[in-house]
Protein backbone atom coordinates (compact mmCIF):
# COMPACT_ATOMS: atom_id res chain seq x y z
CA UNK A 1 24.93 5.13 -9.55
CA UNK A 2 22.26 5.96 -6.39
CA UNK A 3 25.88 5.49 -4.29
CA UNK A 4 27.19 8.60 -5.86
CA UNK A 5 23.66 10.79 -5.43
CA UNK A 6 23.56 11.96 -1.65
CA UNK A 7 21.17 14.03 -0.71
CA UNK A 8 22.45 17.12 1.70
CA UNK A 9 21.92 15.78 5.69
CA UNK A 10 20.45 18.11 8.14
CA UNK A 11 21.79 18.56 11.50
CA UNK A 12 19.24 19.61 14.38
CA UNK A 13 21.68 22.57 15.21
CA UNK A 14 19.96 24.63 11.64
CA UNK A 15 16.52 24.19 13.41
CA UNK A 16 15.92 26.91 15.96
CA UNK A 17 15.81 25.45 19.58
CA UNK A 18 12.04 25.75 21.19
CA UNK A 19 12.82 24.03 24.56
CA UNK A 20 15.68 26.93 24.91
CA UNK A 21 13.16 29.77 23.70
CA UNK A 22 10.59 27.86 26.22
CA UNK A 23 12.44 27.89 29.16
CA UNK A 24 13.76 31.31 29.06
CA UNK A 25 10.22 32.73 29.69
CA UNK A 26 9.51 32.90 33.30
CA UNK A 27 6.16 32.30 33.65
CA UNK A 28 6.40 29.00 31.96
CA UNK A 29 4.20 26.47 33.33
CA UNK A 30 3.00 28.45 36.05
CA UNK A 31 -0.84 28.81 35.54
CA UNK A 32 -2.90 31.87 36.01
CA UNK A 33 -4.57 30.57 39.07
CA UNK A 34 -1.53 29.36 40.66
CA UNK A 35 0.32 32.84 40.27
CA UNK A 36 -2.43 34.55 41.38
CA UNK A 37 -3.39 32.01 44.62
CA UNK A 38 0.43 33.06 45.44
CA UNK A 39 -0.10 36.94 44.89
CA UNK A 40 -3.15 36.85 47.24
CA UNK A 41 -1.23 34.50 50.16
CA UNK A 42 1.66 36.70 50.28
CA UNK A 43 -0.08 40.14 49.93
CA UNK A 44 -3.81 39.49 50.84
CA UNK A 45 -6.74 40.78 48.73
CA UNK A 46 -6.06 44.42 50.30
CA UNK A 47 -2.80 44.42 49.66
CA UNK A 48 -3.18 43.27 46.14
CA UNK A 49 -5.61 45.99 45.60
CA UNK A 50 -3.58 48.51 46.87
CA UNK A 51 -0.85 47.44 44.83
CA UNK A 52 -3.08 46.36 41.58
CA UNK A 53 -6.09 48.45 41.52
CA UNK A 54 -8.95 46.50 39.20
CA UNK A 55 -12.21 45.57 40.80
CA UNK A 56 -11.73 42.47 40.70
CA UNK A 57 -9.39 42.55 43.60
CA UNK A 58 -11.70 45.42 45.34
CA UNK A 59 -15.29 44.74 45.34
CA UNK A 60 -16.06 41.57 47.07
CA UNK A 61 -12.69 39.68 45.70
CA UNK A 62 -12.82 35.81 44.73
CA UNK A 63 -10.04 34.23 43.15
CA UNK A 64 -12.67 32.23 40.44
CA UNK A 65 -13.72 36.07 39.72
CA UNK A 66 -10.55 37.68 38.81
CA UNK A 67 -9.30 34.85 37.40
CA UNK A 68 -12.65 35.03 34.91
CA UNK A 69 -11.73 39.04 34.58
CA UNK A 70 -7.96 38.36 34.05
CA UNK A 71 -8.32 35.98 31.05
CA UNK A 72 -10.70 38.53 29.47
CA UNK A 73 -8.25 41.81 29.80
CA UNK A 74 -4.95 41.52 28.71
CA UNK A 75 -3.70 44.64 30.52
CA UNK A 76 -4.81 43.87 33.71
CA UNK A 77 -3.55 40.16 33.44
CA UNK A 78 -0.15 41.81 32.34
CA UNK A 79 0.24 43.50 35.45
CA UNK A 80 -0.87 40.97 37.96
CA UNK A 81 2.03 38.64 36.02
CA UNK A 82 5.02 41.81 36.40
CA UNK A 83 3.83 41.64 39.78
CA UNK A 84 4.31 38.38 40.43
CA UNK A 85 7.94 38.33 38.76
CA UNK A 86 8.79 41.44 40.82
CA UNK A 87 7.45 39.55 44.17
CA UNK A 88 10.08 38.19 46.40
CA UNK A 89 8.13 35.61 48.10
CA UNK A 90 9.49 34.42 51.53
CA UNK A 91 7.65 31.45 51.87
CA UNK A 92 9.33 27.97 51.17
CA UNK A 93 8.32 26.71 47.87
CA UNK A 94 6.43 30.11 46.96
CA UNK A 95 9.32 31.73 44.46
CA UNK A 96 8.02 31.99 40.91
C-alpha cells in the first residue's frame, strides 16, 4: 500500500536561483574599503572631491574617516559606489 502513496518530488529548478541573483550585482564581494582605496589611487583625494563633493573627501581626508561617514549615509555611499562602476580603471588588476 505505502508503494502506491508517492509524495510529489521537487526539482531545484521551482526554487529561485540566489547564486544567479548574487552574481549579477556588481559590487559583489568587493568591500567598501577596497572600492574606495581604488577610487582614491586612481583619482586622488582632490580628484575624488571634485568629482564627489562630501567632507569627508575635503577636509583633511582619511580613508578610516570616510569609510566611518560612508557606512552612516546611504546617499553619499551610493554615489561613491556609481562612481566606482562608472570608473574605467587603467591599472592591472584595478577593474571593479
Amino acid at each position: 500500500m505505502s508503494a502506491a502513496f508517492r509524495a510529489p518530488v521537487c526539482t531545484l529548478s521551482a526554487f529561485p536561483k540566489k547564486a544567479t541573483a548574487m552574481s549579477v550585482q556588481p559590487l559583489h564581494g568587493i568591500t567598501l574599503e577596497s572600492l574606495l582605496n581604488q577610487l582614491v589611487t586612481h583619482y586622488g583625494w582632490d580628484g575624488l572631491a571634485r568629482k564627489i563633493d562630501i567632507k569627508c573627501f575635503t577636509n583633511d581626508p582619511s580613508i578610516k574617516s570616510s569609510l566611518k561617514f560612508l557606512r552612516k549615509t546611504p546617499w553619499a555611499r551610493q554615489r561613491v559606489e556609481e562612481l566606482y562602476l562608472e570608473t574605467q580603471f587603467t591599472e592591472t588588476g584595478a577593474q571593479p
